[in-house]
Protein backbone atom coordinates (compact mmCIF):
# COMPACT_ATOMS: atom_id res chain seq x y z
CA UNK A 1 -93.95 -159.90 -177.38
CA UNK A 2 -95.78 -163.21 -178.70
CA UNK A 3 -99.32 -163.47 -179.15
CA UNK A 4 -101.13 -166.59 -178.97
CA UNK A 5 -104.81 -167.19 -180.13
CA UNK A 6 -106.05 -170.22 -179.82
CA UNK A 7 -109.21 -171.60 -181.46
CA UNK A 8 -110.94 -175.05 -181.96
CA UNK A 9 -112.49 -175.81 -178.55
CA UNK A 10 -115.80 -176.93 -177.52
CA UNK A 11 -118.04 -179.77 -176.96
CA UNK A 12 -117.75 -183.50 -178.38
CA UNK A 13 -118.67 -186.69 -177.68
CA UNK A 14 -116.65 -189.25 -176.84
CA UNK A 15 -115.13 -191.34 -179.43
CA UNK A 16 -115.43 -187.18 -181.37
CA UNK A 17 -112.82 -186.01 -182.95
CA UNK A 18 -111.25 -181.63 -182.26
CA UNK A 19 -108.68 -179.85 -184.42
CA UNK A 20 -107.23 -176.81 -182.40
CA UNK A 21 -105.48 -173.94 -184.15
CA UNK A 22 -103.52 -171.39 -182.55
CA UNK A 23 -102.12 -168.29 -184.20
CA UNK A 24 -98.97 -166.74 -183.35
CA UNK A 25 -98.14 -162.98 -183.93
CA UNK A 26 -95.97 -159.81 -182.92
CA UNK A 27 -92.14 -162.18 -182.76
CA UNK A 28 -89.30 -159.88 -183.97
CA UNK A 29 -87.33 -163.56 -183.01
CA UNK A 30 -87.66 -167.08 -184.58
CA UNK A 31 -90.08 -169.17 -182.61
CA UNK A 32 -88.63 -172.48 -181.95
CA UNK A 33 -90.61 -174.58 -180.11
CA UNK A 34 -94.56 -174.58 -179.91
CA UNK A 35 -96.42 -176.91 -178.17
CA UNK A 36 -99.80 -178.12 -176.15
CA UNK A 37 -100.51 -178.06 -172.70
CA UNK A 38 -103.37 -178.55 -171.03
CA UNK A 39 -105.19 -178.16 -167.52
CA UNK A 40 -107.96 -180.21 -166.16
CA UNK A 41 -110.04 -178.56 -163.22
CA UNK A 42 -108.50 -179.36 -159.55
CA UNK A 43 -105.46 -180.51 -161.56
CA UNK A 44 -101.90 -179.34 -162.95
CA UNK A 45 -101.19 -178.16 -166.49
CA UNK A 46 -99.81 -180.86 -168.24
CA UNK A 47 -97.47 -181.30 -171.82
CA UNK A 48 -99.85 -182.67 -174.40
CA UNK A 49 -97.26 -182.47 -177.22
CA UNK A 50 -94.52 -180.29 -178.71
CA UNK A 51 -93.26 -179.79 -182.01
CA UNK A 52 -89.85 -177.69 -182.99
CA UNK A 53 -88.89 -175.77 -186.04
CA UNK A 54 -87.48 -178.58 -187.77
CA UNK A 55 -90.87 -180.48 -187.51
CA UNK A 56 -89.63 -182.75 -184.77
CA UNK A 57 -92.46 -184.11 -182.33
CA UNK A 58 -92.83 -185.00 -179.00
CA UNK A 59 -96.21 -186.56 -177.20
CA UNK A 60 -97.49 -187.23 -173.94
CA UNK A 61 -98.58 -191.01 -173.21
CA UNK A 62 -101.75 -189.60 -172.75
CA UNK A 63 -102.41 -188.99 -176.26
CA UNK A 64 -99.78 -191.10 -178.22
CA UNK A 65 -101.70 -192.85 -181.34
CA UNK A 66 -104.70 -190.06 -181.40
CA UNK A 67 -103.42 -186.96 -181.21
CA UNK A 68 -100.85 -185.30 -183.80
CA UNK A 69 -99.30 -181.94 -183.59
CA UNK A 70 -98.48 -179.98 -186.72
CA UNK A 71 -97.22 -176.30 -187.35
CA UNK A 72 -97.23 -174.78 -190.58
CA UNK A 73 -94.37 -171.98 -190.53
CA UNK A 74 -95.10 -169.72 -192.81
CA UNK A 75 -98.72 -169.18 -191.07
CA UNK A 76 -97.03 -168.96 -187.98
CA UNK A 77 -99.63 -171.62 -186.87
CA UNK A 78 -99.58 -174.38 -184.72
CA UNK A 79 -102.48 -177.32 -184.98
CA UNK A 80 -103.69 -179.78 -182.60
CA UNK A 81 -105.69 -182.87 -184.38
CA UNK A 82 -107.12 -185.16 -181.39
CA UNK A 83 -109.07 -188.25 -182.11
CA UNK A 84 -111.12 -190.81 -180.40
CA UNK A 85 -111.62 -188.50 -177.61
CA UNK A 86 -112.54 -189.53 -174.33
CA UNK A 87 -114.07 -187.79 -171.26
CA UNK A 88 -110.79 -187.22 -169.62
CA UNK A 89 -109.26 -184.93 -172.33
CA UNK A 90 -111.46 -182.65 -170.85
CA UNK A 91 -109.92 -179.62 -170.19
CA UNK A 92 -108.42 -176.39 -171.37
CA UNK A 93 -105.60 -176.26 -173.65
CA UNK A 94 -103.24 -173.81 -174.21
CA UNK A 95 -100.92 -173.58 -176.74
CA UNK A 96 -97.50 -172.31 -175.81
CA UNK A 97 -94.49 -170.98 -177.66
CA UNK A 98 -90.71 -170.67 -176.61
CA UNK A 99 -88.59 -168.39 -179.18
CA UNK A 100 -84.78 -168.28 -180.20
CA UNK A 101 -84.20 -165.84 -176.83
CA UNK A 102 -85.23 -168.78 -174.55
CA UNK A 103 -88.79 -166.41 -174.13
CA UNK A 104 -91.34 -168.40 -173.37
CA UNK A 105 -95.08 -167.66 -174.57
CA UNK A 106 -98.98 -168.67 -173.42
CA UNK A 107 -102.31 -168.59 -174.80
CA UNK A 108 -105.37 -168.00 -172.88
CA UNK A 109 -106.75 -171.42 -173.66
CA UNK A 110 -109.53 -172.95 -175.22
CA UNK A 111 -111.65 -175.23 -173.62
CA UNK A 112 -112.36 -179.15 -174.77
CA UNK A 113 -115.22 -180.93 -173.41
CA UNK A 114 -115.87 -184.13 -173.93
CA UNK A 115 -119.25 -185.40 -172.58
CA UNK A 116 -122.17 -187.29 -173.63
């Protein structure tokens, strides 16, 4: 069993800048893939970014040029860095994890407001 604690969250203004950690703990198996998600109220969860083992990276449209995902292995941690936020990257994000067994992981979220 994966835990996933994710921290970072809370209230900027637009134009603001976040960074979002999220600590993993408890694999006995190699995580592979970590990643973002996040869900805006009355709307689906959505892929924010990804990053795998091998440091390879993967955004969303949505936040290509001012977000970047980062994951520092041996801290089992995963980082979110969003800048120039704007009023619809409100929402919460979770961070998620998928190991070597194909398992795949969720943290409770965190939430982002952005609001003036």
């Amino acid at each position: 069993q994966v835990q996933l604690v994710e921290s970072g969250g809370g209230l900027v203004q637009p134009g603001g800048s976040l960074r979002l950690s999220c600590a993993a703990s408890g694999s006995r198996w190699r995580i592979v893939t970590m990643g973002w998600y996040r869900q805006a109220p009355g709307k689906q969860r959505e892929l924010v970014a990804t990053i795998d083992s091998g440091g390879n990276t993967n955004y969303a449209d949505s936040g290509k040029g001012r977000f970047t995902i980062s994951r520092d292995n041996a801290k089992n941690t995963l980082y979110l860095q969003m800048n120039s936020l704007k009023p619809e990257d409100t929402a919460v994000y979770y961070c998620y994890a998928r190991s070597s067994l194909g398992l795949n992981y969720w943290g409770k979220g965190t939430l982002v407001t952005v609001s003036s």
